[in-house]
N, C-alpha and C. Protein backbone atom coordinates (compact mmCIF):
# COMPACT_ATOMS: atom_id res chain seq x y z
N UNK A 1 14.58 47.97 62.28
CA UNK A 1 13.97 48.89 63.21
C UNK A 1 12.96 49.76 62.46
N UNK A 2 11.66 49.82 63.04
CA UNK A 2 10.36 50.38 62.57
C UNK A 2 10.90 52.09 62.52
N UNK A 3 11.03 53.04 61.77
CA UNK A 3 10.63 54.41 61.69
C UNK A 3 9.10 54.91 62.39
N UNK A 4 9.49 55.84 63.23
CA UNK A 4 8.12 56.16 63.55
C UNK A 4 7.86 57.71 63.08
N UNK A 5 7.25 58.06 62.62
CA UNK A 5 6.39 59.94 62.23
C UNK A 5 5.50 59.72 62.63
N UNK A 6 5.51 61.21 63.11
CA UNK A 6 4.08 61.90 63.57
C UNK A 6 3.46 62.76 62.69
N UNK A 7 2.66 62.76 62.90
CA UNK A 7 1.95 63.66 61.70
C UNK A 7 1.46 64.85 62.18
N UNK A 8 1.69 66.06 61.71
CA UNK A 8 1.10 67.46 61.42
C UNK A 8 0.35 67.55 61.97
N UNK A 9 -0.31 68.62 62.41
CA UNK A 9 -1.48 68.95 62.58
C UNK A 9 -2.34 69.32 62.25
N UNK A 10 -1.93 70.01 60.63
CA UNK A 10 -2.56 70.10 59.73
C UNK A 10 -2.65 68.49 59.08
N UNK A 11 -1.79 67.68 58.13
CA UNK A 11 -2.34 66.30 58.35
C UNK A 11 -3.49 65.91 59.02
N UNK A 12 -3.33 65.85 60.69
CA UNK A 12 -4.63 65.15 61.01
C UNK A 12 -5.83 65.93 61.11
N UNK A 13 -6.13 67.64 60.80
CA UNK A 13 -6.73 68.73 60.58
C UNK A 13 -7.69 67.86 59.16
N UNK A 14 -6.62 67.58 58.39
CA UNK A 14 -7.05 67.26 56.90
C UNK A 14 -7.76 65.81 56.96
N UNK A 15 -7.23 65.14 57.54
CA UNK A 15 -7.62 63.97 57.80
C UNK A 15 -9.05 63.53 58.64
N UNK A 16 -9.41 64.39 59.42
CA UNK A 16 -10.43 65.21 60.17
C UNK A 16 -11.45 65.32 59.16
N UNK A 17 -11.26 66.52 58.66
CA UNK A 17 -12.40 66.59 57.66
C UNK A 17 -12.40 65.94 56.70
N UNK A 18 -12.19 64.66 56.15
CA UNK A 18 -11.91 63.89 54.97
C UNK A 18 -13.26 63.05 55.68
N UNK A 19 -12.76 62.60 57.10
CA UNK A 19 -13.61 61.55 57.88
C UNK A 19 -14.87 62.03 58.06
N UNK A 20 -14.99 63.30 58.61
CA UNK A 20 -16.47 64.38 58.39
C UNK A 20 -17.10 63.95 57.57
N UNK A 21 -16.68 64.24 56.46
CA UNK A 21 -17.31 64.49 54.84
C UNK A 21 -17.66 63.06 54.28
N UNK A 22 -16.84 61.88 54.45
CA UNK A 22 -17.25 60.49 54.36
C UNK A 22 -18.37 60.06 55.46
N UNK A 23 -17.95 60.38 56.29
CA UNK A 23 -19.33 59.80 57.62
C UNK A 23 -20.74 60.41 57.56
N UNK A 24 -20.68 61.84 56.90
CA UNK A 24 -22.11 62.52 56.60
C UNK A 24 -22.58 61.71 55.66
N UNK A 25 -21.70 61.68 54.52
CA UNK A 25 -22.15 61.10 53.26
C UNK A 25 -22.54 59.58 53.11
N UNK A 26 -21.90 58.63 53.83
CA UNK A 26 -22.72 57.67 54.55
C UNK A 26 -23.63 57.37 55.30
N UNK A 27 -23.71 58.46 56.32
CA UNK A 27 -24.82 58.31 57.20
C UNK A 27 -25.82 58.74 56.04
N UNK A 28 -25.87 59.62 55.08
CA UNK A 28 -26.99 60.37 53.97
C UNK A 28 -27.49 59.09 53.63
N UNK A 29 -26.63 58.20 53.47
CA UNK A 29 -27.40 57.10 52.45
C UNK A 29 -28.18 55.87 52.70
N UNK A 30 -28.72 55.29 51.54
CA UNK A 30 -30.50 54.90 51.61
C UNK A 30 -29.80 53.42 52.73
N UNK A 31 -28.62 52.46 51.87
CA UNK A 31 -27.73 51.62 52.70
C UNK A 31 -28.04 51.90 54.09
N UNK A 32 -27.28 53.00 54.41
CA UNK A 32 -27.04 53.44 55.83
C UNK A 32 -28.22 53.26 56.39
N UNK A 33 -29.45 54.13 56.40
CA UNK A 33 -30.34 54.56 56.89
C UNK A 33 -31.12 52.70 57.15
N UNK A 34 -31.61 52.21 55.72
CA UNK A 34 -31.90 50.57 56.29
C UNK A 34 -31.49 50.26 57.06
N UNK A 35 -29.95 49.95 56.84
CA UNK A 35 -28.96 49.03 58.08
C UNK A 35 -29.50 49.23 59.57
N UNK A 36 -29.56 50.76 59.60
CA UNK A 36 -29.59 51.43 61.30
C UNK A 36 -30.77 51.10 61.42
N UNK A 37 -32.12 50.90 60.24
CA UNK A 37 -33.65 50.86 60.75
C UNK A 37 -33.65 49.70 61.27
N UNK A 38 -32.61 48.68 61.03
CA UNK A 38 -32.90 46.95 61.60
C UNK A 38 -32.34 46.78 62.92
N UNK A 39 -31.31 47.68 63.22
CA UNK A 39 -30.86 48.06 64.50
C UNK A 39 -32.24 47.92 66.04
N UNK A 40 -32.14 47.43 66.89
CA UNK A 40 -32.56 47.94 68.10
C UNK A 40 -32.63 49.12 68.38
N UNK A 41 -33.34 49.87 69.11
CA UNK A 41 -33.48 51.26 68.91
C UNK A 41 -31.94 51.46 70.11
N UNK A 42 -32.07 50.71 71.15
CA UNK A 42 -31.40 50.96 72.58
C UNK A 42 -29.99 50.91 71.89
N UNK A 43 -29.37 50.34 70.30
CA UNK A 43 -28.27 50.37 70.00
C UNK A 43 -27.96 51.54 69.45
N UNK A 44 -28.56 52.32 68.69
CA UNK A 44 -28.61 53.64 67.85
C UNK A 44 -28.31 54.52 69.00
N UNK A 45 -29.41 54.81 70.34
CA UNK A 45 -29.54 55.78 70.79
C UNK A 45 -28.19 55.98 71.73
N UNK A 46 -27.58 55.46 72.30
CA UNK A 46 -26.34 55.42 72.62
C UNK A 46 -25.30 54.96 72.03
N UNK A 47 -25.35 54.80 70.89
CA UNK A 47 -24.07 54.75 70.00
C UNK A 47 -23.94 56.25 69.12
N UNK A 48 -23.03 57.01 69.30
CA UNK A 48 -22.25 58.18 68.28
C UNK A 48 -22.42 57.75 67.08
N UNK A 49 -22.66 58.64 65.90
CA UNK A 49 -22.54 58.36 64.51
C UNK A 49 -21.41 57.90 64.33
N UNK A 50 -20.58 58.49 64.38
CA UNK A 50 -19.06 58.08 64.75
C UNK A 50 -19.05 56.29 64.67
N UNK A 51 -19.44 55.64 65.78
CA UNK A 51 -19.53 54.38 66.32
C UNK A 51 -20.36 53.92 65.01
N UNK A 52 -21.58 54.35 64.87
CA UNK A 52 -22.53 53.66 64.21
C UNK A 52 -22.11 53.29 62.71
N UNK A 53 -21.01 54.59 61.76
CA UNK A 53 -20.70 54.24 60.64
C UNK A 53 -19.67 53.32 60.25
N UNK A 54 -18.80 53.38 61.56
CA UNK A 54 -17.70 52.55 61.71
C UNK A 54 -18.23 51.02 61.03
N UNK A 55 -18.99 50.55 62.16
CA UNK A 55 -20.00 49.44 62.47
C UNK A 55 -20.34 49.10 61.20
N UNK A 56 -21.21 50.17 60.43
CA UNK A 56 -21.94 49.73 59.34
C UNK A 56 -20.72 49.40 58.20
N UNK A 57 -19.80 50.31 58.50
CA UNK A 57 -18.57 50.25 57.47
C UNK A 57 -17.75 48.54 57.15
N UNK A 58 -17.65 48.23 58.76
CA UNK A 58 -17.08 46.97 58.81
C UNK A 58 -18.20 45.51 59.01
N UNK A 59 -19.41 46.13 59.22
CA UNK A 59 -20.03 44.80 58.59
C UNK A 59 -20.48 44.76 57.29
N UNK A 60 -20.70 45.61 56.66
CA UNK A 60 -20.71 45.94 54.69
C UNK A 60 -19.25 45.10 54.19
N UNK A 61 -18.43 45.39 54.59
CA UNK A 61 -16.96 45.03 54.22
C UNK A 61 -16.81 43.58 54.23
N UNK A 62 -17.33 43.39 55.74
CA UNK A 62 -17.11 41.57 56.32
C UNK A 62 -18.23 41.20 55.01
N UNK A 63 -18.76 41.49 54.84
CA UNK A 63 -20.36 40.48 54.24
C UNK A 63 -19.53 40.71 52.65
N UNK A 64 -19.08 41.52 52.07
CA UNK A 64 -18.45 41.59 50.80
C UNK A 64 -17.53 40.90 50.91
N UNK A 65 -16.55 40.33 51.47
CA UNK A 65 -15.00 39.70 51.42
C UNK A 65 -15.59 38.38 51.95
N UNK A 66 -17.31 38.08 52.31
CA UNK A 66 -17.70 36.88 52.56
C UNK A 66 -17.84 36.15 51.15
C-alpha cells in the first residue's frame, strides 16, 4: 500500500519560488529566446511562459535522450 503526504505550505511556497527563479532564468537565455524565435508567432502569443518553458524544457530533453 502506497503512503500518501501532503506537503506544507511552506514546501510548495518553496517550491514556488524555486520554479520562478528557474523559469526566469530560462526564459533569460540565448537557447530559450532562439527556440521561441522559430515558434509561430500565434503559438507564443497565447501560450503562458509557464506553458512555453515547460515545452522548451521537454523538447531540449527529448532531442538530448535522442
Amino acid at each position: 500500500m502506497a503512503i500518501i503526504r501532503s506537503a506544507s505550505s511552506t514546501q510548495l511556497s518553496d517550491h514556488a519560488q524555486i520554479w520562478y527563479s528557474l523559469k526566469c532564468a530560462i526564459a533569460s537565455s540565448s537557447g530559450f529566446k532562439s527556440w521561441k524565435g522559430e515558434l509561430r508567432s500565434a503559438e507564443t502569443e497565447t501560450a503562458s511562459l509557464d506553458q512555453l518553458v515547460r515545452r522548451y524544457l521537454r523538447e531540449t530533453l527529448e532531442t538530448l535522450a535522442y
